[in-house]
Protein backbone atom coordinates (compact mmCIF):
# COMPACT_ATOMS: atom_id res chain seq x y z
CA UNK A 1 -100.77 165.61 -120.22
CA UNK A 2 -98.83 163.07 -117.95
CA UNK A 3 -100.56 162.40 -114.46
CA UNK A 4 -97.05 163.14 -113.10
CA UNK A 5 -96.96 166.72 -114.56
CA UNK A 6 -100.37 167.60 -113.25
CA UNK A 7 -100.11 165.69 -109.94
CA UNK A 8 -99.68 168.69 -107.60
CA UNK A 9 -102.46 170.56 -109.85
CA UNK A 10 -105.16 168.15 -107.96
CA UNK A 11 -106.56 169.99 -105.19
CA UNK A 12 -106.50 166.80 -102.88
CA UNK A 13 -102.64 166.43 -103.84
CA UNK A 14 -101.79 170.49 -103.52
CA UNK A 15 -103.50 170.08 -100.05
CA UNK A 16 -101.28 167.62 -98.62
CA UNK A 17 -98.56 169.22 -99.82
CA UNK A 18 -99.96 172.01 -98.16
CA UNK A 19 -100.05 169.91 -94.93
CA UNK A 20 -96.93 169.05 -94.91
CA UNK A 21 -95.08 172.16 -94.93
CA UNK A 22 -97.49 173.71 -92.31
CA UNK A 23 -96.51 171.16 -89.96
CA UNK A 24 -93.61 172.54 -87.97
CA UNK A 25 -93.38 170.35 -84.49
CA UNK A 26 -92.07 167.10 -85.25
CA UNK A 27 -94.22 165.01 -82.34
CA UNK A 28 -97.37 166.08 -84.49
CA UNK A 29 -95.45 165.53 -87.44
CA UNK A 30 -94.92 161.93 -86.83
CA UNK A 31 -98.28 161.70 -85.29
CA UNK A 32 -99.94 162.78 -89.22
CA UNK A 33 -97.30 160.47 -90.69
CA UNK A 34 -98.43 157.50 -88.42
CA UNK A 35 -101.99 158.13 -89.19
CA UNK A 36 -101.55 158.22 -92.99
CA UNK A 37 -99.34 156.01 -93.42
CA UNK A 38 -98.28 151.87 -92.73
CA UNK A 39 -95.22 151.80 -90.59
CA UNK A 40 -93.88 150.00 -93.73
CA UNK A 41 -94.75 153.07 -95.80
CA UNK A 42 -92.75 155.00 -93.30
CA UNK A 43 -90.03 152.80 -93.25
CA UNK A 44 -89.54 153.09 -96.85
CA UNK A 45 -89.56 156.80 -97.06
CA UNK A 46 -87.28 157.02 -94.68
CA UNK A 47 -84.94 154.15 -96.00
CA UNK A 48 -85.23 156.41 -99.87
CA UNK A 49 -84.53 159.49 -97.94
CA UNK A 50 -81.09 158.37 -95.90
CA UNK A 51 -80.48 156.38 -99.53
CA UNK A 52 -80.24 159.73 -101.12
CA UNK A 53 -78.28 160.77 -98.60
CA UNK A 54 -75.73 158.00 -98.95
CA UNK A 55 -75.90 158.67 -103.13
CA UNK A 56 -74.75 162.35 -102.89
CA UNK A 57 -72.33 161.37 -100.19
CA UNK A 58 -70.58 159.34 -102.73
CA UNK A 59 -71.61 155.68 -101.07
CA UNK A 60 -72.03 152.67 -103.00
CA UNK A 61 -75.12 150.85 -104.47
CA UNK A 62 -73.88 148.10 -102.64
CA UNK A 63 -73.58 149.99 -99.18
CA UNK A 64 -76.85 151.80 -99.40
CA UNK A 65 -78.71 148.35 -100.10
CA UNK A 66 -76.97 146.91 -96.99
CA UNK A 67 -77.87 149.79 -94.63
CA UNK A 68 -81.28 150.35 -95.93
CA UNK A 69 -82.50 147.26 -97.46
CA UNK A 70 -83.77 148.80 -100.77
CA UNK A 71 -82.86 146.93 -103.72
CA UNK A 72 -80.37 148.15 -106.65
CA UNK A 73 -83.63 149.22 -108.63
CA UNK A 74 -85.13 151.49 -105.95
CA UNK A 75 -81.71 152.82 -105.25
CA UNK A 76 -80.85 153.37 -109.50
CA UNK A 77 -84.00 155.47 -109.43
CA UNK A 78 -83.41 157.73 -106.22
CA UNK A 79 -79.80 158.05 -107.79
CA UNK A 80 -81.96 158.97 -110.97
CA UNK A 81 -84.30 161.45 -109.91
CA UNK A 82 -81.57 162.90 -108.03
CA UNK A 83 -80.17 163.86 -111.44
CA UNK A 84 -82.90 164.43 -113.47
CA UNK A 85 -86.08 164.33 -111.39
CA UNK A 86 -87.29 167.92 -109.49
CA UNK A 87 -84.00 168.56 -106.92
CA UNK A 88 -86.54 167.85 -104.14
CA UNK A 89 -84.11 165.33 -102.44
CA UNK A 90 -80.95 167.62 -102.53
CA UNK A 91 -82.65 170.63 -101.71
CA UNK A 92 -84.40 168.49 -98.61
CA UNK A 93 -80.70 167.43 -97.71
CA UNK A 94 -79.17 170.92 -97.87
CA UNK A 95 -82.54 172.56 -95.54
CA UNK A 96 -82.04 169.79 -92.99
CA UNK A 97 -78.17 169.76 -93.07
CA UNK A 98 -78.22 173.64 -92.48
CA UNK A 99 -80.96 173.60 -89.78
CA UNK A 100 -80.19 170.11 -87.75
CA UNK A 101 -76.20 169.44 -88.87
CA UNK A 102 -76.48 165.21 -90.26
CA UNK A 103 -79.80 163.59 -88.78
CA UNK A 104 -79.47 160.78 -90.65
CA UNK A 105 -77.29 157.43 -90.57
CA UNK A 106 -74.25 157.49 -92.92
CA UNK A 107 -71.62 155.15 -93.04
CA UNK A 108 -68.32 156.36 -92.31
């Protein structure tokens, strides 16, 4: 079996999963990000986030590289798994779009 399939089987990787969706203020949110994470690691997520975003808006590779600074490669696979991966990013989207209206940066 693929690491990838059993990934969330792990109980280290199941627990920060399970971390994650317990958290529900967003000041200790972003406190557990900053500890875990670089602010380059961060940045990143972020940047693949608002790049999906910009994908199922209909925005070009072009324009998502120049407002997030990913490259064509990192921005072919988001555009990839948001076709064929899990639906995590659209279903993400939809939660935050229905709970907060557009949080994130598109270009208009």
């Amino acid at each position: 079996m693929s690491v990838t399939k059993d990934l969330f089987a792990l109980p280290k990787t199941k627990k920060l999963a399970t971390a994650l969706v317990t958290i529900q203020d967003v000041s200790l949110m972003q406190a557990f990000l900053r500890d875990i994470m670089t602010e380059k690691e961060i940045t990143e997520f972020s940047n693949r986030l608002l790049a999906a975003e910009m994908l199922i808006a209909g925005n070009t590779y072009t324009d998502i590289a120049e407002v997030t600074q990913l490259s064509s490669r990192t921005i072919a696979r988001i555009s990839q798994w948001i076709k064929t991966g899990k639906g995590g990013y659209a279903r993400v989207l939809t939660i935050l779009e229905a709970h907060h209206g557009h949080i994130l940066p598109t270009r208009d």
